[in-house]
Every structure is written in C-alpha cells, then in structure tokens.
N, C-alpha and C. Protein backbone atom coordinates (compact mmCIF):
# COMPACT_ATOMS: atom_id res chain seq x y z
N UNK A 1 0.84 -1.19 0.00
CA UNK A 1 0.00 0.00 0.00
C UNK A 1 0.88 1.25 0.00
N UNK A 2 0.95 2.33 -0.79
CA UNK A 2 1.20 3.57 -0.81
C UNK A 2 1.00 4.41 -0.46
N UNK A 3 1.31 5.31 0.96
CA UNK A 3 0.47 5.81 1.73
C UNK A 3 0.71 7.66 0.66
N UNK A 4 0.10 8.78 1.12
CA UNK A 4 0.09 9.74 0.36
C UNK A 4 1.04 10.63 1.27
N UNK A 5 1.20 10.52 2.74
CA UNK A 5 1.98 10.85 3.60
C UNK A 5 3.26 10.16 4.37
N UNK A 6 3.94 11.12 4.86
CA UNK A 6 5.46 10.47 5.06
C UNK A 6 5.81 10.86 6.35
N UNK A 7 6.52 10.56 6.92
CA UNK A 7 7.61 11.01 8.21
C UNK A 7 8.79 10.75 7.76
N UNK A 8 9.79 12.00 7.53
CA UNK A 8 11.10 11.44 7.37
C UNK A 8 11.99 12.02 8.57
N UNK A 9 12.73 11.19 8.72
CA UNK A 9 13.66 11.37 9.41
C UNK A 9 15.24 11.24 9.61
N UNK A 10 15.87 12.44 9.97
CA UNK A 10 17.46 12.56 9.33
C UNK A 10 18.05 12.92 11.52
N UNK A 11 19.06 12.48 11.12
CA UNK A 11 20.00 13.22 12.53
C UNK A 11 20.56 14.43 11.79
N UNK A 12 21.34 15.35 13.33
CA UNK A 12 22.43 16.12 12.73
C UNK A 12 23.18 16.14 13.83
N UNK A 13 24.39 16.97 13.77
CA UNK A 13 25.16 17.01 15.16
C UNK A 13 25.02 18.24 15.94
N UNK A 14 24.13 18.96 15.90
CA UNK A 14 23.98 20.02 16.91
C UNK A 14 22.22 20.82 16.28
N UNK A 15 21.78 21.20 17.74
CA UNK A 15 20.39 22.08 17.35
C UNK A 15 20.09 22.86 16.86
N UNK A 16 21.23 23.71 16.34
CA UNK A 16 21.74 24.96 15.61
C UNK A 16 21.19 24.43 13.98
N UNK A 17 22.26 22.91 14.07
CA UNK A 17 21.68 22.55 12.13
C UNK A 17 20.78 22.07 12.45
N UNK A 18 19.93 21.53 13.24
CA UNK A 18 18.32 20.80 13.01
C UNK A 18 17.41 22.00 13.06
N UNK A 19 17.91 23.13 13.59
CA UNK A 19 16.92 23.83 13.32
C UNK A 19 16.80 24.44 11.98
N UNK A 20 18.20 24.84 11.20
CA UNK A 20 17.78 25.18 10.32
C UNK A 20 17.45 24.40 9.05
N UNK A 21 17.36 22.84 9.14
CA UNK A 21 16.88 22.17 8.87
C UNK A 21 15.10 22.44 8.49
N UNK A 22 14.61 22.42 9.62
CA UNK A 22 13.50 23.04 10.17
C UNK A 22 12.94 23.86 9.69
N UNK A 23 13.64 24.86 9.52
CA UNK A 23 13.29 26.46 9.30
C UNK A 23 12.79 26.61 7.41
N UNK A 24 14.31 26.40 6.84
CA UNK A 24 14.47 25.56 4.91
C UNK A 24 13.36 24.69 4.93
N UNK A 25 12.94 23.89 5.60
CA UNK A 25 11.67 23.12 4.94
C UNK A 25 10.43 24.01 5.43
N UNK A 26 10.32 24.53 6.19
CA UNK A 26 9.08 25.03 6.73
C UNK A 26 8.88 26.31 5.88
N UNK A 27 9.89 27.10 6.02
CA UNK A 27 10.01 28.19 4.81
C UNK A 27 9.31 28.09 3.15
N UNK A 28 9.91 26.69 3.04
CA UNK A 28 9.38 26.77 1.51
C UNK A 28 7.96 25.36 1.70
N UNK A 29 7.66 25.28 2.79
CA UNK A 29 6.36 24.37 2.97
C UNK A 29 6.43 23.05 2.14
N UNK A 30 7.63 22.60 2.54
CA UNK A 30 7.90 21.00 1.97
C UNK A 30 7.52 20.20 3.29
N UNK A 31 7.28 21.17 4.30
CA UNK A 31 6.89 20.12 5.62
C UNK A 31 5.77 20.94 6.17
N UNK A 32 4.73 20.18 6.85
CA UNK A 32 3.71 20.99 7.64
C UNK A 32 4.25 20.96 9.19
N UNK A 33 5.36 20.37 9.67
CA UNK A 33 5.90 20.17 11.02
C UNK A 33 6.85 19.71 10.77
N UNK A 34 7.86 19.92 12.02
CA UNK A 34 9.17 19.09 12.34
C UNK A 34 9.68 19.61 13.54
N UNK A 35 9.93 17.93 14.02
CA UNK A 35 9.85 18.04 15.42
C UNK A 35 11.46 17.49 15.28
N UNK A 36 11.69 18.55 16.88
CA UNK A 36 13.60 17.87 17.10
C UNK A 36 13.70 17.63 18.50
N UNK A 37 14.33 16.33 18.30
CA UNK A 37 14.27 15.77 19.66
C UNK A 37 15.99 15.24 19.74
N UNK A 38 16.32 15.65 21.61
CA UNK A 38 17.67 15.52 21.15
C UNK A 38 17.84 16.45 22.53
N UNK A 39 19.36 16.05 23.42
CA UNK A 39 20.15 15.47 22.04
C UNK A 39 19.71 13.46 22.68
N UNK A 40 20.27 13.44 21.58
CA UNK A 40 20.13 11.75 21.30
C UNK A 40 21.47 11.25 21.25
N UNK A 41 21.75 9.87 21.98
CA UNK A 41 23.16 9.56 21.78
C UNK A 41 23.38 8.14 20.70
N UNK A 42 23.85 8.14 19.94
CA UNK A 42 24.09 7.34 18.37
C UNK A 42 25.57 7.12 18.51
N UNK A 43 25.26 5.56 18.16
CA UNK A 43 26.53 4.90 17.94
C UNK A 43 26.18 4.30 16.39
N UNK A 44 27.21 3.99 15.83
CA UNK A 44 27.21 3.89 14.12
C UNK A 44 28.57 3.41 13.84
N UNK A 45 28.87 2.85 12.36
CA UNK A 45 29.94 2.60 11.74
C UNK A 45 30.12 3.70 11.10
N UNK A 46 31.11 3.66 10.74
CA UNK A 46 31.65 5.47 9.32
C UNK A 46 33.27 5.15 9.39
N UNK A 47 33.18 4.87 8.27
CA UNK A 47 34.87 4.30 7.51
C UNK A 47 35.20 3.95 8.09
N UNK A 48 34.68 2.55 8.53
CA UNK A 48 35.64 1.18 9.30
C UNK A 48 35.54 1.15 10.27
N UNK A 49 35.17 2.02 10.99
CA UNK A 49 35.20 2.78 12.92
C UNK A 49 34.09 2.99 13.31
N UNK A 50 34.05 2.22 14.44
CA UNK A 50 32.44 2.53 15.44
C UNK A 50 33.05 3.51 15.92
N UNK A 51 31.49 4.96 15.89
CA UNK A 51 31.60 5.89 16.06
C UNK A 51 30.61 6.43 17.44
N UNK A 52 30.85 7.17 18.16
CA UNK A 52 29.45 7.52 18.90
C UNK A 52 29.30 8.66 19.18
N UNK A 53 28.49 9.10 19.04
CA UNK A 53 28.07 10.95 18.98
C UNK A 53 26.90 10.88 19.15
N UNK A 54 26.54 12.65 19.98
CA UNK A 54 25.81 12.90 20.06
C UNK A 54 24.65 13.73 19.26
N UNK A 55 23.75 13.60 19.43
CA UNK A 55 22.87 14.24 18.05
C UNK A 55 21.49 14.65 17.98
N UNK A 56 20.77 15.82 16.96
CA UNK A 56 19.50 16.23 17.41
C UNK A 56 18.67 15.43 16.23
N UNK A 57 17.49 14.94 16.46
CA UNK A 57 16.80 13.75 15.47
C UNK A 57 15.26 14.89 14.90
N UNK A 58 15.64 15.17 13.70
CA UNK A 58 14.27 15.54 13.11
C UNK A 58 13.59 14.79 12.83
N UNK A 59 12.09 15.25 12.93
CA UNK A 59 10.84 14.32 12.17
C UNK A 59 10.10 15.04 11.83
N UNK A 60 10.06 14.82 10.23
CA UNK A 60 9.61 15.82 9.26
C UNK A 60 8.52 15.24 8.70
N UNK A 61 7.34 16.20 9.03
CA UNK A 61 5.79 15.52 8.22
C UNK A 61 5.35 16.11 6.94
N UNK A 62 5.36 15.13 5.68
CA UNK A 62 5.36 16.21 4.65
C UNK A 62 4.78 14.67 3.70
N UNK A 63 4.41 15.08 2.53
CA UNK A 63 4.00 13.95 1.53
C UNK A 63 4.99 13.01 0.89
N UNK A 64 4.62 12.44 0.19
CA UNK A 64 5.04 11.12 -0.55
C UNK A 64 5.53 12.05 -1.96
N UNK A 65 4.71 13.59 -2.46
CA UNK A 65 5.25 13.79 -3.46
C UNK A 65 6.15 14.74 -3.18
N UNK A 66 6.46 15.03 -2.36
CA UNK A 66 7.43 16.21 -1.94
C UNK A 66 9.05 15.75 -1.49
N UNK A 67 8.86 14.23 -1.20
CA UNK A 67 10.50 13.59 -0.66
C UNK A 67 11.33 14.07 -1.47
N UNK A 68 11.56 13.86 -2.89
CA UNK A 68 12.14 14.49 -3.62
C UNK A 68 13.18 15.66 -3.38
N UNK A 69 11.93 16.57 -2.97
CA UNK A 69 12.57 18.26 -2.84
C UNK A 69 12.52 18.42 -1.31
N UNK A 70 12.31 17.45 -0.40
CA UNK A 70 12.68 17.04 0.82
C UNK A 70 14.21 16.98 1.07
N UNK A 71 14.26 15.87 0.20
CA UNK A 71 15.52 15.08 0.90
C UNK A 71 16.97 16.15 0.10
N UNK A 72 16.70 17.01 -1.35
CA UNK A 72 17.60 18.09 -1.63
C UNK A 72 18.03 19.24 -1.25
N UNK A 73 16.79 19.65 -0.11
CA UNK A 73 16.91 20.90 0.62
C UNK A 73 17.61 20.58 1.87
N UNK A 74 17.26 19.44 2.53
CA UNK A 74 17.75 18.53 3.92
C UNK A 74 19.69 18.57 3.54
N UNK A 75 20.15 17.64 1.89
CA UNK A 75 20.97 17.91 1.89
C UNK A 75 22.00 18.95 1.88
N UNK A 76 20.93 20.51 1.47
CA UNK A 76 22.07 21.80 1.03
C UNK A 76 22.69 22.31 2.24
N UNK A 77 21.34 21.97 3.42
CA UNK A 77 21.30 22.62 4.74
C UNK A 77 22.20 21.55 5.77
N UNK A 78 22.40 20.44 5.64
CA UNK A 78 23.20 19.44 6.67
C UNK A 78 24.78 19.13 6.31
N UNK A 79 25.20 19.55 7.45
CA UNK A 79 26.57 19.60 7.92
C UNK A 79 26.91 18.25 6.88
N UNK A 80 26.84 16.63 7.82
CA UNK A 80 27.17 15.66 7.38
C UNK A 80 27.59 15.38 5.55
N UNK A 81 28.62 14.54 5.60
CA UNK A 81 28.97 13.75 4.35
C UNK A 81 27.44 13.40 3.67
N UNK A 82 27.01 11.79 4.51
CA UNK A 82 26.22 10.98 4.47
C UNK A 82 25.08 11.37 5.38
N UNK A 83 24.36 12.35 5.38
CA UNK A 83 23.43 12.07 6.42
C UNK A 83 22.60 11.17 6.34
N UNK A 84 21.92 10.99 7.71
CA UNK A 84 20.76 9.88 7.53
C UNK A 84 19.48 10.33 7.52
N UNK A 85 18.82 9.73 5.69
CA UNK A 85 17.71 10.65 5.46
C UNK A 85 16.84 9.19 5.31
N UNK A 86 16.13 9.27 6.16
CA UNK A 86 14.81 7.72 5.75
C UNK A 86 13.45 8.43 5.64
N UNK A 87 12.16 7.31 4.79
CA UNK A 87 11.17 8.24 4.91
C UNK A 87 10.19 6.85 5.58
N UNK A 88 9.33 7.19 5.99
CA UNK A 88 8.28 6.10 7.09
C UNK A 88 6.77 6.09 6.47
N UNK A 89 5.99 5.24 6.08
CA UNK A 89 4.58 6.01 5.88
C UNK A 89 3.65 5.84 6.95
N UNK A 90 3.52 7.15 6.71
CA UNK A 90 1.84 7.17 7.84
C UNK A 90 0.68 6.55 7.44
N UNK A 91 0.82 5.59 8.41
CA UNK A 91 -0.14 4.35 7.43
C UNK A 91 -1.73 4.89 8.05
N UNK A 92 -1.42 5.64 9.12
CA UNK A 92 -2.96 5.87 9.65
C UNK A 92 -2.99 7.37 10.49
N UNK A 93 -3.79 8.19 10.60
CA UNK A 93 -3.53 9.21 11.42
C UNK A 93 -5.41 9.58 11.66
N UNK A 94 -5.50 10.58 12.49
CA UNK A 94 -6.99 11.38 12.39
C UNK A 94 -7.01 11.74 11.22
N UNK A 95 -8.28 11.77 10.84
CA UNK A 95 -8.66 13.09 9.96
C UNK A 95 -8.54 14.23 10.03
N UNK A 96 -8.72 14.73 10.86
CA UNK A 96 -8.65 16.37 11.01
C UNK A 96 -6.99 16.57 11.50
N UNK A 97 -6.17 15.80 11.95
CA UNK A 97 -4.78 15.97 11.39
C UNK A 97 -4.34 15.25 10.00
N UNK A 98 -4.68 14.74 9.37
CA UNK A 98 -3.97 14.69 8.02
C UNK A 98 -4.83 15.73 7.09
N UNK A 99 -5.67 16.31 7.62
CA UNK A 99 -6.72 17.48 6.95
C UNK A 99 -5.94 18.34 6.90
N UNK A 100 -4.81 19.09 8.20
CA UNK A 100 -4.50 19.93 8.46
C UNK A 100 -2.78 19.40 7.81
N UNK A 101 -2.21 18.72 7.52
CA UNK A 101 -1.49 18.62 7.16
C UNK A 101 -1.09 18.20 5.47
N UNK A 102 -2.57 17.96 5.07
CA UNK A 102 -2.41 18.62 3.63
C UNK A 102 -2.84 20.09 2.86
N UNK A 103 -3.26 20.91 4.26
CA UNK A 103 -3.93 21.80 3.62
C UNK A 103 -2.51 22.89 3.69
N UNK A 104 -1.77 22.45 5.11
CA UNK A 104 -0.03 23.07 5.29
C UNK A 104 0.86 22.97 3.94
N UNK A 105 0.72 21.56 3.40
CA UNK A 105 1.67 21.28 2.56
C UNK A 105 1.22 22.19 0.97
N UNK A 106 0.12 22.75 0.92
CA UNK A 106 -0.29 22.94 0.11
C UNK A 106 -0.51 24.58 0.09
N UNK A 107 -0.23 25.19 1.26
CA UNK A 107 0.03 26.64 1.75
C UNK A 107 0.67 27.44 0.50
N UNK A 108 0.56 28.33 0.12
CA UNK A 108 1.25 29.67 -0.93
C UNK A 108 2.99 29.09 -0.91
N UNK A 109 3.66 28.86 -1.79
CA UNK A 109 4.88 28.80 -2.32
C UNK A 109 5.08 27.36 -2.05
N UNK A 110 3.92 26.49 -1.30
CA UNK A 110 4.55 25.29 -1.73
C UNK A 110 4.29 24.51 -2.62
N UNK A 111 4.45 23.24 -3.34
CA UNK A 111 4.20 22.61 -4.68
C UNK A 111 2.89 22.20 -4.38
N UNK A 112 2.54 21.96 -2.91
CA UNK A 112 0.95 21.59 -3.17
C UNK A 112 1.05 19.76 -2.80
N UNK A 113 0.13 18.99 -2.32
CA UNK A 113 0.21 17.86 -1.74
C UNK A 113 -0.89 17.03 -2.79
C-alpha cells in the first residue's frame, strides 16, 4: 500500500543545524511540522570505525510527493557527508490531522500535496 503521507527522518550534530533544517523546509512548505528531539546519543559505523556521537533527530511531516525536494533541501542545509535521510509512511492518522497537514503542505509557495 502507498500511503500519500510520510515522516522522514534525518539526525544532525547540533540544534543549531536541526533547526535550520527546520526552518528551509518550513520556509518553503515542503513540511507541515518538524519536530527535534535531542540530544540523542548514536553509535554507528563510518569508515571502518564505530563511532558515537551525540545528536539532534528531526521528524519531518510532509508527503510522498514532496520527498524528492525534501531530501535536496535537507541535503544543502546538513553539515554531514552521508546524512541519515529515511522516509516512514503514515499508514494511519486522524482526519482532522492529516486534513491539516495537507492543507499546510499545500500553503502559498509550496508545490501543493
């Protein structure tokens, strides 16, 4: 099943870049929310070496047709090489929040949901 909505979610290494993470998508209404939670502590591989750092975790609510110009704006704005960009579907929500979150995505300057 193909849901029409998404949650994606990327780390970064400080609240400074998740916010403006945040700010670049909300600005141009590729997201109707994004939430940062953090810091968060992450352990990982990265060239051969377990790594562990600390980190702020966005979760970005935005459509299935927008990942695209999601995940290019996420990259101009994030520090990281490789960040970690995944997308989740919202397989179920209220109505009157996915009401309100296509009518966000669809706000003046954005592509519309």
């Amino acid at each position: 099943m193909i849901t029409k909505y998404i949650q994606v979610v990327t780390t970064t290494d400080s609240k400074e870049n998740a916010g403006l993470i945040a700010r670049a998508l909300l600005d141009l209404h590729l997201a109707a929310c994004v939430q940062i939670a953090g810091p968060i502590f992450s352990s990982y591989w990265w060239q051969g070496k377990r790594e562990e750092s600390q980190e702020w975790q966005c979760l970005i609510k935005t459509s299935q047709d927008l990942y695209q110009q999601v995940e290019r704006e996420i990259k101009t704005v994030h520090r990281y090489l490789t960040p970690e960009i995944i997308a989740l579907p919202i397989i179920r929500g209220s109505s009157e929040y996915l009401a309100w979150l296509a009518a966000e995505l669809s706000a003046p300057n954005g592509a519309g949901a």
